[in-house]
N, C-alpha and C. Protein backbone atom coordinates (compact mmCIF):
# COMPACT_ATOMS: atom_id res chain seq x y z
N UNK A 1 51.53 155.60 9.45
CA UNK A 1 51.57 156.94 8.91
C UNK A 1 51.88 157.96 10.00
N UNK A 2 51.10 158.01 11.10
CA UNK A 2 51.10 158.56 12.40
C UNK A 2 53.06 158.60 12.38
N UNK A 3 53.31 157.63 12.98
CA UNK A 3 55.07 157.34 13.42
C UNK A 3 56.15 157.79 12.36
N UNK A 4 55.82 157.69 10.95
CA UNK A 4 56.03 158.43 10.13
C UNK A 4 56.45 160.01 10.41
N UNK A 5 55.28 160.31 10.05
CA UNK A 5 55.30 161.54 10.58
C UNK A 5 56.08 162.45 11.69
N UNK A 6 55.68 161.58 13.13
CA UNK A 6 56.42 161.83 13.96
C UNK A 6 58.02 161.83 14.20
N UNK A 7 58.44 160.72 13.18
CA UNK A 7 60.02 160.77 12.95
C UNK A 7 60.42 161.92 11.96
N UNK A 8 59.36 162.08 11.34
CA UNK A 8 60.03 163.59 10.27
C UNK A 8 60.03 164.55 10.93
N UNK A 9 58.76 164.80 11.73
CA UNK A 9 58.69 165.96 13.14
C UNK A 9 60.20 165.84 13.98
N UNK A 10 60.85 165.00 14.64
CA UNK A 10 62.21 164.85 15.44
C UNK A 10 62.78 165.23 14.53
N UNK A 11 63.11 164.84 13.41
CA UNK A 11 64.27 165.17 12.32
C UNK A 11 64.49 166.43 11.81
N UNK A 12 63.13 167.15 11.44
CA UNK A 12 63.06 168.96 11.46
C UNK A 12 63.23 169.20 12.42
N UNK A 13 62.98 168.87 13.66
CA UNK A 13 63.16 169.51 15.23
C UNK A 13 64.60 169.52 15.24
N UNK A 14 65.17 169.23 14.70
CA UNK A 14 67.02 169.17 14.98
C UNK A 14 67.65 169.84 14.35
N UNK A 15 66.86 170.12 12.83
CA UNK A 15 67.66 171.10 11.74
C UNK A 15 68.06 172.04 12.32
N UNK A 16 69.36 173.05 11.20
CA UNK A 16 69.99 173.89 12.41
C UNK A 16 68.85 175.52 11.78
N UNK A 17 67.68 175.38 11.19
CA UNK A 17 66.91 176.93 11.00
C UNK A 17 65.48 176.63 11.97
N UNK A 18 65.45 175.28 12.84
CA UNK A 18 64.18 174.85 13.40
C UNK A 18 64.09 176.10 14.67
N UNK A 19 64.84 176.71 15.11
CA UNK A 19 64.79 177.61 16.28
C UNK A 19 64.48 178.65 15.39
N UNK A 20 64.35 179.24 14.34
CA UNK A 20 63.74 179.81 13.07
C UNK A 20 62.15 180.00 12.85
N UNK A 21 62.06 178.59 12.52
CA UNK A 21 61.15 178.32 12.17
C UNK A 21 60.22 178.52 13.69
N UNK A 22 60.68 178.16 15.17
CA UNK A 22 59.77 177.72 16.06
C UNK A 22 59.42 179.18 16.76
N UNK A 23 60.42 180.30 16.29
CA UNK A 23 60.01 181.76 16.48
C UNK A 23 59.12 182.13 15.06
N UNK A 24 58.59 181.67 14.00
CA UNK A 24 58.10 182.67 12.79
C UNK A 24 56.50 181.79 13.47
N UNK A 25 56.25 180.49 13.97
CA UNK A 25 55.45 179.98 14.21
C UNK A 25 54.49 180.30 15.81
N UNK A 26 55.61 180.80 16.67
CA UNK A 26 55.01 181.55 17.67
C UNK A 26 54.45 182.89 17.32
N UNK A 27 55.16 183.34 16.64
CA UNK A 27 55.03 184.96 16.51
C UNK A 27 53.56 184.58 15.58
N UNK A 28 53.38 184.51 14.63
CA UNK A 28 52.00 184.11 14.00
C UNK A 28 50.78 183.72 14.42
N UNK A 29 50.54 182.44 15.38
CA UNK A 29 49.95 181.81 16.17
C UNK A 29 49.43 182.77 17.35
N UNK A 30 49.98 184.01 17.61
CA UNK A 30 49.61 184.70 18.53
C UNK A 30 48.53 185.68 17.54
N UNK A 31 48.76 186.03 16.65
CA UNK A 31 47.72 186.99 16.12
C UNK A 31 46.60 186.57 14.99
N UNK A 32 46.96 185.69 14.32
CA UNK A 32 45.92 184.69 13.16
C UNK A 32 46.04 183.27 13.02
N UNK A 33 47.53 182.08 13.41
CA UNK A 33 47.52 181.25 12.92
C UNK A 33 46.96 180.54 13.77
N UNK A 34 46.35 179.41 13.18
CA UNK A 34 45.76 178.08 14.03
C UNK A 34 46.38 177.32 14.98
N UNK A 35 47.72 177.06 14.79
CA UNK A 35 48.16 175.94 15.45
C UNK A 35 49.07 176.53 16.67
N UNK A 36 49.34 175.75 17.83
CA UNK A 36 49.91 176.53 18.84
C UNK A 36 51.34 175.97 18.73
N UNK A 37 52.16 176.90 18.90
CA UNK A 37 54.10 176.44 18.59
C UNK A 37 54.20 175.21 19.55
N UNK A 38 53.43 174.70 20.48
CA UNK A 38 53.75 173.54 21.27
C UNK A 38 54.21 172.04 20.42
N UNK A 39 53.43 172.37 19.41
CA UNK A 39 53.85 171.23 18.04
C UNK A 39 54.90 171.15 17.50
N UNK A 40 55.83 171.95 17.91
CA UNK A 40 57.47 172.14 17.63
C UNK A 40 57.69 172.24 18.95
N UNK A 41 57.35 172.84 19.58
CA UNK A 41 58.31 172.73 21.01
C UNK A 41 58.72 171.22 21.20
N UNK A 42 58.16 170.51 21.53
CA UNK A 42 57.44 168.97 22.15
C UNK A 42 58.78 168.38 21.23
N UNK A 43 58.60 168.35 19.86
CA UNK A 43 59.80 167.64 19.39
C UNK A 43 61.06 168.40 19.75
N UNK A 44 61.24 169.61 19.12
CA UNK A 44 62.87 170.68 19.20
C UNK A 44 63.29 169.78 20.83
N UNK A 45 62.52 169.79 21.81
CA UNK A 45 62.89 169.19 23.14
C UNK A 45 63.39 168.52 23.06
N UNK A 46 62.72 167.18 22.91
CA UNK A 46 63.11 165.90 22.28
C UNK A 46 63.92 166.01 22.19
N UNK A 47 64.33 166.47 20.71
CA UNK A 47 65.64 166.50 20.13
C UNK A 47 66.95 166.46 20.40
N UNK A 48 67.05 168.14 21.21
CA UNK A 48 67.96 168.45 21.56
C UNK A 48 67.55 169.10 22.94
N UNK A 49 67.49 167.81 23.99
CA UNK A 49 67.09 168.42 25.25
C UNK A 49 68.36 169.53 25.83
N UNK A 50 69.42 170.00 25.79
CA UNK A 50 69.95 170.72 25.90
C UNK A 50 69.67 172.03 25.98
N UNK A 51 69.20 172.09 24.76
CA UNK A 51 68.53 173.30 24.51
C UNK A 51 67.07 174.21 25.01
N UNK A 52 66.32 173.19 25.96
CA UNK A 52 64.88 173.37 26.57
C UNK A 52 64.70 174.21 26.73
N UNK A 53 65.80 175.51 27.56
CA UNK A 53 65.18 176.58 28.38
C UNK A 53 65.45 177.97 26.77
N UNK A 54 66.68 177.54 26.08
CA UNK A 54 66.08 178.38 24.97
C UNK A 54 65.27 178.56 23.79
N UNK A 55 64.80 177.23 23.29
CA UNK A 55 63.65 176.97 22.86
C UNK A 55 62.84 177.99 23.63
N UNK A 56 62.22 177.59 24.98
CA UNK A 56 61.29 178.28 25.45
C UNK A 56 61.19 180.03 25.56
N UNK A 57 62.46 180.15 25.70
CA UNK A 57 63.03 181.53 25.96
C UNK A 57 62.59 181.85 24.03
N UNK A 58 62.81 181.29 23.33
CA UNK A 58 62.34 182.10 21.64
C UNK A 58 61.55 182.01 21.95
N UNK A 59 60.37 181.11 21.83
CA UNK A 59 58.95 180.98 21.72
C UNK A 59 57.87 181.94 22.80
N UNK A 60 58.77 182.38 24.04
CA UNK A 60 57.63 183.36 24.85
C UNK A 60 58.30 184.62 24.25
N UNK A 61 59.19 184.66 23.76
CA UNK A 61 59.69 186.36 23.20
C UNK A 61 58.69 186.29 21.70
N UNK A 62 59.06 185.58 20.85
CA UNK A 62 58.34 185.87 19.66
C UNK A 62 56.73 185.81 19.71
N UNK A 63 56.21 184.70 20.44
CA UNK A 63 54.77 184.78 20.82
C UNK A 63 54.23 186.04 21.55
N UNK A 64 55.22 186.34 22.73
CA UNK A 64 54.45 187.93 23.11
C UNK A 64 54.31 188.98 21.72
N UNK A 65 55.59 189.14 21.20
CA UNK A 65 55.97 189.84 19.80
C UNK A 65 54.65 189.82 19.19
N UNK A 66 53.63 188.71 19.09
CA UNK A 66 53.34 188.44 17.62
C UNK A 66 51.93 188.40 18.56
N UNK A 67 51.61 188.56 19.74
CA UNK A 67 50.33 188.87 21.08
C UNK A 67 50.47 190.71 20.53
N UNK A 68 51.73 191.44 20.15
CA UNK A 68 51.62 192.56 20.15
C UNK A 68 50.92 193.00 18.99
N UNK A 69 51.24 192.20 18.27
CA UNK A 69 50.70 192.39 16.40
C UNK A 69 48.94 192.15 16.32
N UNK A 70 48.82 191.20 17.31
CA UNK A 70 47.36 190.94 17.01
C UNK A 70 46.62 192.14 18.07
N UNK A 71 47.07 192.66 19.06
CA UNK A 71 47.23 193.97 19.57
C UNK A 71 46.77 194.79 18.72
N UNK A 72 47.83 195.38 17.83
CA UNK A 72 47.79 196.28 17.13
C UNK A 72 46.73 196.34 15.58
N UNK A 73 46.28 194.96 15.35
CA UNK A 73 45.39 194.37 14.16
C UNK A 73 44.29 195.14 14.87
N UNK A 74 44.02 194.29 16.42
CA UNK A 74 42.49 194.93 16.88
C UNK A 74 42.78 196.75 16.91
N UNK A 75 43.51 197.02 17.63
CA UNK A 75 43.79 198.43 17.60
C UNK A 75 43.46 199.68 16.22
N UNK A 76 44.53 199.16 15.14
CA UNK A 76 44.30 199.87 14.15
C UNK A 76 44.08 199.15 13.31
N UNK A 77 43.73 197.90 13.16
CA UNK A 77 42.49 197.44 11.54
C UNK A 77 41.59 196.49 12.34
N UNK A 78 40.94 197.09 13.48
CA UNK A 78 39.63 196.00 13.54
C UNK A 78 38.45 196.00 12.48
N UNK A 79 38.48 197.07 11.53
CA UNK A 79 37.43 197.23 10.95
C UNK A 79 37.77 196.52 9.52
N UNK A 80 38.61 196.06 9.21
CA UNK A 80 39.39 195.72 8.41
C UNK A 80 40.06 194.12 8.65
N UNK A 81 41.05 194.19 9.29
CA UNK A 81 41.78 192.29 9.27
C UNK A 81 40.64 191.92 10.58
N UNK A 82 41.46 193.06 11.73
CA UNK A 82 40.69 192.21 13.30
C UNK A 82 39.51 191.42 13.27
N UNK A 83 38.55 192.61 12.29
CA UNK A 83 37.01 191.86 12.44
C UNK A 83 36.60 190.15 11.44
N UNK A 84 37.62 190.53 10.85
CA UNK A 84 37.87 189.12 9.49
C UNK A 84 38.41 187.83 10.57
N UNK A 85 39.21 188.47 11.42
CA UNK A 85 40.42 187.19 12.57
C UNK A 85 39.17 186.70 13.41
N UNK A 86 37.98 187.54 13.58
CA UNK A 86 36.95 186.96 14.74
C UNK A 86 36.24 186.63 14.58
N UNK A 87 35.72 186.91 13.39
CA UNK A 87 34.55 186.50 12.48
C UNK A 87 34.76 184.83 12.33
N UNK A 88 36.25 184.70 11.92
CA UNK A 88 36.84 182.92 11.25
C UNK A 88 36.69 182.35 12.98
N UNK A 89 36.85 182.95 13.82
CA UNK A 89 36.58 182.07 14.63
C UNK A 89 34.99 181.67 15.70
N UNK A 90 34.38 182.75 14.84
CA UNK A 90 33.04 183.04 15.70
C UNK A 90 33.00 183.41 16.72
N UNK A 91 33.56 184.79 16.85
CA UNK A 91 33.48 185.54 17.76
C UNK A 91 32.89 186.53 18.36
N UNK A 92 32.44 187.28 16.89
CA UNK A 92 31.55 188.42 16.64
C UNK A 92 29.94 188.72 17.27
N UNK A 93 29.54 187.41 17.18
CA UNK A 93 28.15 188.03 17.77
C UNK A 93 28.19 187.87 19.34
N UNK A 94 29.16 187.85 19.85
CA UNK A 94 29.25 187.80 21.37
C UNK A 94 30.11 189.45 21.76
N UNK A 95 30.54 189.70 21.28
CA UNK A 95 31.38 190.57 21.44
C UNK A 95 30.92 191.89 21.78
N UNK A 96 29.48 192.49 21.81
CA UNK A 96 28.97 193.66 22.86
C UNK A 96 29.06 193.24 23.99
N UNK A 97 28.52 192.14 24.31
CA UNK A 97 28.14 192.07 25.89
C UNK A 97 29.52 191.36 26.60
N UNK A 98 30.38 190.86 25.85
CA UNK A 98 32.10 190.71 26.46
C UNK A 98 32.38 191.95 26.93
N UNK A 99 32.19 192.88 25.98
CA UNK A 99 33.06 194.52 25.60
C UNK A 99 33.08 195.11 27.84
N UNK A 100 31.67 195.15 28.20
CA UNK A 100 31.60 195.20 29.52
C UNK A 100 32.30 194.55 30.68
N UNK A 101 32.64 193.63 30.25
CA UNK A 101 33.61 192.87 31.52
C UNK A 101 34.69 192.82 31.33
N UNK A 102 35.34 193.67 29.84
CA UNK A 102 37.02 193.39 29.94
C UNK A 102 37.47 194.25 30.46
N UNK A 103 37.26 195.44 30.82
CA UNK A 103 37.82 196.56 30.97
C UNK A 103 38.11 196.28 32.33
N UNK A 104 37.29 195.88 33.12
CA UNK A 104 37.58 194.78 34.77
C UNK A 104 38.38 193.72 34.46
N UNK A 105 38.35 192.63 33.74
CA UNK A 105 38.91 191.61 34.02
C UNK A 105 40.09 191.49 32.88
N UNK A 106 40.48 192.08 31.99
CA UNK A 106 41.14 191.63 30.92
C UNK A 106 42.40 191.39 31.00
N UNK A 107 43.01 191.60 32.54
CA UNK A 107 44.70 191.40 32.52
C UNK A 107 44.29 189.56 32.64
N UNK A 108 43.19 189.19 33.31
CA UNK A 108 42.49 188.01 33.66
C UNK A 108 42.88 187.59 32.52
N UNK A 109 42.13 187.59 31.68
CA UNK A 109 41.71 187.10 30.00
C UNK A 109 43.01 186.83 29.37
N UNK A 110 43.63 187.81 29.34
CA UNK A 110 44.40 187.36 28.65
C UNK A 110 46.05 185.92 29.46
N UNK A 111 45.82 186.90 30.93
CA UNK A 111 46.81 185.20 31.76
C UNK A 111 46.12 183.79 31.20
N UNK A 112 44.52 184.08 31.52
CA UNK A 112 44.59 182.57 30.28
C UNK A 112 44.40 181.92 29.19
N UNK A 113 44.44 182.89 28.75
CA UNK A 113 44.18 182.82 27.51
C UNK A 113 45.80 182.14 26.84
N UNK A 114 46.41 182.97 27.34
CA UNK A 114 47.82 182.82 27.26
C UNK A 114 48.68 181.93 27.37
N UNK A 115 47.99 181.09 29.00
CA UNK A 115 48.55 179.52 29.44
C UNK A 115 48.02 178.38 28.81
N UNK A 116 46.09 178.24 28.76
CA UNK A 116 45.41 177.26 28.18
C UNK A 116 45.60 177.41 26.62
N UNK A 117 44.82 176.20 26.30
CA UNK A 117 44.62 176.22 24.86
C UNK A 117 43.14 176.72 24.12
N UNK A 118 42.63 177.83 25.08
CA UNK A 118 42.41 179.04 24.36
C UNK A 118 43.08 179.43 23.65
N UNK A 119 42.05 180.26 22.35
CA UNK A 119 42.92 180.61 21.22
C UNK A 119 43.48 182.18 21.67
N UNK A 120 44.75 182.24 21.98
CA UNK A 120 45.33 183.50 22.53
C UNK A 120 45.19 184.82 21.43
N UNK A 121 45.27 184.55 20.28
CA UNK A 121 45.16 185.08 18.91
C UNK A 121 43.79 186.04 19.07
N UNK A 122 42.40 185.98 19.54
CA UNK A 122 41.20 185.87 19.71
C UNK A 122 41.47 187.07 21.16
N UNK A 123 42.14 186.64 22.23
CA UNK A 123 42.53 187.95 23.11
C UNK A 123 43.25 189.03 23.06
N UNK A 124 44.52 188.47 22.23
CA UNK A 124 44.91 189.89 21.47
C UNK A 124 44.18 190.73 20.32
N UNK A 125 43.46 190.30 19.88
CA UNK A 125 42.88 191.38 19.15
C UNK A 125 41.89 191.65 20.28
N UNK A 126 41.47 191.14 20.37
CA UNK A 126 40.52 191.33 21.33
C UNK A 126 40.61 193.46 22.43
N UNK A 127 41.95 192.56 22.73
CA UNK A 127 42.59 193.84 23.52
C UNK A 127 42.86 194.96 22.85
N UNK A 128 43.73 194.99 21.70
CA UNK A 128 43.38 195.88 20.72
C UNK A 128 42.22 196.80 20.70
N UNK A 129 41.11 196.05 20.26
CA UNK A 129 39.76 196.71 20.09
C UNK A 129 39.60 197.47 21.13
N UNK A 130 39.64 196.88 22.48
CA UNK A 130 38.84 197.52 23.36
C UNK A 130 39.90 198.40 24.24
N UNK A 131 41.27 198.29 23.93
CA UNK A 131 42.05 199.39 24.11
C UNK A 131 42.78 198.89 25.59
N UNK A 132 42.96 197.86 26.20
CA UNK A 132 43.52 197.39 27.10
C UNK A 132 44.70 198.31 27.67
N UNK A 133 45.09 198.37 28.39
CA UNK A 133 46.45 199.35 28.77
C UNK A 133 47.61 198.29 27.97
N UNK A 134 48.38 199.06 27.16
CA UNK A 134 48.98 197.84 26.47
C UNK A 134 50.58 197.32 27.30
N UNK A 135 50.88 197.96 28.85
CA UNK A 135 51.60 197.58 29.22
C UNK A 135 51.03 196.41 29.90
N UNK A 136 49.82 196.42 30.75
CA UNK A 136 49.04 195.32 31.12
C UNK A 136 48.89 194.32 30.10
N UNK A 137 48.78 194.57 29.26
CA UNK A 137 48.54 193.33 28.27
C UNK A 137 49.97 192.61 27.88
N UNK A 138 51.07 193.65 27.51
CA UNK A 138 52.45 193.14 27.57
C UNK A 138 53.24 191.74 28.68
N UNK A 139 52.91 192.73 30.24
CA UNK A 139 53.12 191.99 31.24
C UNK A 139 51.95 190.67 31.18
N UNK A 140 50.70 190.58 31.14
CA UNK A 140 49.98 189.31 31.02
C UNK A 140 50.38 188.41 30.03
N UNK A 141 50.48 188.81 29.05
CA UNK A 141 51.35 188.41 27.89
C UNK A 141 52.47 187.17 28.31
N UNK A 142 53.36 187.99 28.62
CA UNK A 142 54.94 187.56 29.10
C UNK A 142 54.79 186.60 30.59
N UNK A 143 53.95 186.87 31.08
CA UNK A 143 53.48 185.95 32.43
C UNK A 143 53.25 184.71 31.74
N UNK A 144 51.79 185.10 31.26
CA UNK A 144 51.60 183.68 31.04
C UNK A 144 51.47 183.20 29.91
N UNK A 145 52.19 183.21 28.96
CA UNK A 145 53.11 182.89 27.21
C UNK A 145 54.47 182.24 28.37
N UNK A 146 55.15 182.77 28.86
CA UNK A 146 56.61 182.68 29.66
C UNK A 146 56.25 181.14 30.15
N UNK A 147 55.07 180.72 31.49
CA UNK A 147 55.07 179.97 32.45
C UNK A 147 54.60 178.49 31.17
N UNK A 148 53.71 179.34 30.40
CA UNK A 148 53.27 177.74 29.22
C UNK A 148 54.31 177.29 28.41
N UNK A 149 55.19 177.88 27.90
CA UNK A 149 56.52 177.18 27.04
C UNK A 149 57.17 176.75 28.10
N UNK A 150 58.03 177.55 29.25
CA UNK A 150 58.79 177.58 30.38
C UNK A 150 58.61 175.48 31.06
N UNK A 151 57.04 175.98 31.06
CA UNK A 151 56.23 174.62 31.65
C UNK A 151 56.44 173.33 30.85
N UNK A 152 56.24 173.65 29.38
CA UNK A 152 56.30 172.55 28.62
C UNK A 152 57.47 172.27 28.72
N UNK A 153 58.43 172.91 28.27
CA UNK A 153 60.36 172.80 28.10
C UNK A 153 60.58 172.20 29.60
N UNK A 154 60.38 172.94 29.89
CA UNK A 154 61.27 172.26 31.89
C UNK A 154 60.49 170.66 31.74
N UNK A 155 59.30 170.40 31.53
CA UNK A 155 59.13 168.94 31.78
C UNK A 155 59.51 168.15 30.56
N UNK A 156 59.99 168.43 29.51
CA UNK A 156 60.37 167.64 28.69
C UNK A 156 61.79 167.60 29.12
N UNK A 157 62.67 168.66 29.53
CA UNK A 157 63.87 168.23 29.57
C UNK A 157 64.14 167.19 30.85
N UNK A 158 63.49 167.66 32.07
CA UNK A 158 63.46 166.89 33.26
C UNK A 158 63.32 165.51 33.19
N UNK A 159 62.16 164.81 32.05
CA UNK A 159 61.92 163.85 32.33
C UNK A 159 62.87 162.60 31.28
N UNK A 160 62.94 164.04 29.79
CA UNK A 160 64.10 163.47 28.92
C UNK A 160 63.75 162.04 28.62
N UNK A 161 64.68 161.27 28.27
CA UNK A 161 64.38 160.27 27.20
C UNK A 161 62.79 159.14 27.66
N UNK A 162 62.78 158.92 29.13
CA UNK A 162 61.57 158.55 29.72
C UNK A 162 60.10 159.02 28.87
N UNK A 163 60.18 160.04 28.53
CA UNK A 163 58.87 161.02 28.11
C UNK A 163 59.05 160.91 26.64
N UNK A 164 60.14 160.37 25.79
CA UNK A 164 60.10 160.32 24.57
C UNK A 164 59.60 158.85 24.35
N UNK A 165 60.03 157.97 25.21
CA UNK A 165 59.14 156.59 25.18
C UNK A 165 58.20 156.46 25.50
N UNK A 166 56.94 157.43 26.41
CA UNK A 166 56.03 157.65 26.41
C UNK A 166 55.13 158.03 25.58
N UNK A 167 55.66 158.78 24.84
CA UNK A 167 55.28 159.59 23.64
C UNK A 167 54.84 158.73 22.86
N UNK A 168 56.34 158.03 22.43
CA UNK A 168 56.53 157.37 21.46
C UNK A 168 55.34 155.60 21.68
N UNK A 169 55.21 155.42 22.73
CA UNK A 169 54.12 154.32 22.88
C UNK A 169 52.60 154.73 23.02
N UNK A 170 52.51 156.50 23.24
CA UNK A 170 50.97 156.55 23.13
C UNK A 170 50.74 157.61 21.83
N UNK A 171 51.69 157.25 21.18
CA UNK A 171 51.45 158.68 19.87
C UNK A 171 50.21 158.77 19.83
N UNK A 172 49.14 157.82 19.20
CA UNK A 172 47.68 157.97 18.93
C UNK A 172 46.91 158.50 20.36
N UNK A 173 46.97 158.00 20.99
CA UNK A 173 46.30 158.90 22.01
C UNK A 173 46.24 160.20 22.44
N UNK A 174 48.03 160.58 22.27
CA UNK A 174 48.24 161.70 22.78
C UNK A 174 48.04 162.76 21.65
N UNK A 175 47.99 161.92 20.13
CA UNK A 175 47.68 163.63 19.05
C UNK A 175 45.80 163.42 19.11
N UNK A 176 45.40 162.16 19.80
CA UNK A 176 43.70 162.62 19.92
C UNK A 176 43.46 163.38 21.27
N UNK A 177 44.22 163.71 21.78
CA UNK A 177 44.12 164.84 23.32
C UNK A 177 44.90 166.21 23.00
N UNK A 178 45.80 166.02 22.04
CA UNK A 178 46.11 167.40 21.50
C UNK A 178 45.08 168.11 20.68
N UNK A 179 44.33 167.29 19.61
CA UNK A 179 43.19 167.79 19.00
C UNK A 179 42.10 168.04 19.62
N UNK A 180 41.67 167.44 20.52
CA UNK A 180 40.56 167.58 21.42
C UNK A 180 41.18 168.87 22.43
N UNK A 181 41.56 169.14 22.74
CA UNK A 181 42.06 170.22 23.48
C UNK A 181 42.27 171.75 22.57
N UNK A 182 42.83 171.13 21.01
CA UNK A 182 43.13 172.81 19.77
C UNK A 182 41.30 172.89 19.64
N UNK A 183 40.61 171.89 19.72
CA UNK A 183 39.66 172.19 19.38
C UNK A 183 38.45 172.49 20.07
N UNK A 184 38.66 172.20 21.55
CA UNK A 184 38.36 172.70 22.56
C UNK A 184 38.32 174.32 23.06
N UNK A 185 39.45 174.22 22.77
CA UNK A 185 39.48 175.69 23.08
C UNK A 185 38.76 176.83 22.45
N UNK A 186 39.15 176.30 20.35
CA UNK A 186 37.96 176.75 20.10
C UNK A 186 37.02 176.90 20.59
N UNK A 187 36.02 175.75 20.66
CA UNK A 187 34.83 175.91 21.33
C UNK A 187 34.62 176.37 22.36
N UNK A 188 35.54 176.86 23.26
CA UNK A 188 35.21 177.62 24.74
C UNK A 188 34.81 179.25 24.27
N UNK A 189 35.53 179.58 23.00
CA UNK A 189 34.96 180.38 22.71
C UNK A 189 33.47 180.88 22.43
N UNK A 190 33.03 180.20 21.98
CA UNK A 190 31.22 180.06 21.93
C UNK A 190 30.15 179.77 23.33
N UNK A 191 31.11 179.48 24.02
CA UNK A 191 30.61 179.01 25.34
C UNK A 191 30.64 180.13 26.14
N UNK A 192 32.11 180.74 26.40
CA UNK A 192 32.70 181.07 27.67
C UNK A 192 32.25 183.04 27.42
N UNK A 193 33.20 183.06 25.78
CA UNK A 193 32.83 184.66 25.72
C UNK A 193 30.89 184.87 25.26
């Protein structure tokens, strides 16, 4: 079922609206959706390693784009969507005694929020709320959204068909370290903020 799957994943990764689809999925993922665009990157690569550095090049433009939206959610509807986006992730009852250390550290917060699999979605509103300078948040944004696609794409194309037989011999392992990691991050939330 797994390998299944994964061959339908390569096969959409090639369609000609998947660079479409892998910008409506960044841009989202930055302000409410669950899943991180790396789940299309990883194949679109694959696919059509040719293409690596613009894959990456959509996915840090539309993901900052859509870092701006969840920006603007905390900004002007935290009382409204923002507080609904933090609430689903359990965020809320931590969030006075965060409020004090972002205003120091938040270009911080959000570089990693941005690179790890922290939920980045969770720092942009975040910033919003508490009013971040939104060119600082732009540039953190674009830093490190840029170096995590940039990172993924450059080593898929580099290593090219090698890394698709890798893949392809540890599928099960590697989607139980992708889940352990989406869901990780979650949980750093409860921990960390």
């Amino acid at each position: 079922m797994l390998r299944a799957l994964y061959d339908r994943t390569l096969r959409i990764a090639g369609h000609r609206h998947a660079m479409r689809g892998l910008a409506a999925v960044s841009f989202v993922e930055s302000s409410v959706f669950p899943i991180p665009p790396d789940i299309l990157i990883i194949p679109m690569v694959i696919a059509e390693r040719a293409k690596a550095w613009r894959i990456a090049l959509v996915c840090t433009a539309a993901s900052v784009a859509g870092g701006l939206l969840g920006y603007a959610i905390g900004y002007f509807m935290y009382d409204t969507l923002g507080q609904a986006v933090l609430e689903f992730y359990g965020y809320t009852e931590k969030f006075q005694d965060f409020r004090q250390f972002y205003d120091r550290w938040g270009f911080w917060f959000v570089m990693a929020a941005g690179f790890t699999p922290f939920p980045y979605k969770v720092i942009t509103i975040t910033s919003g709320v508490l009013a971040l300078n939104p060119f600082v948040f732009a540039i953190a944004s674009l830093v490190s959204r840029g170096a995590r696609f940039y990172l993924v794409s450059g080593l898929l194309w580099y290593f090219g068909p090698p890394i698709k037989a890798f893949i392809e011999k540890h599928l099960g392992w590697l989607m139980v370290l992708f889940f352990v990691l989406l869901f990780g991050g979650f949980a750093a939330i409860k921990y960390v903020l």
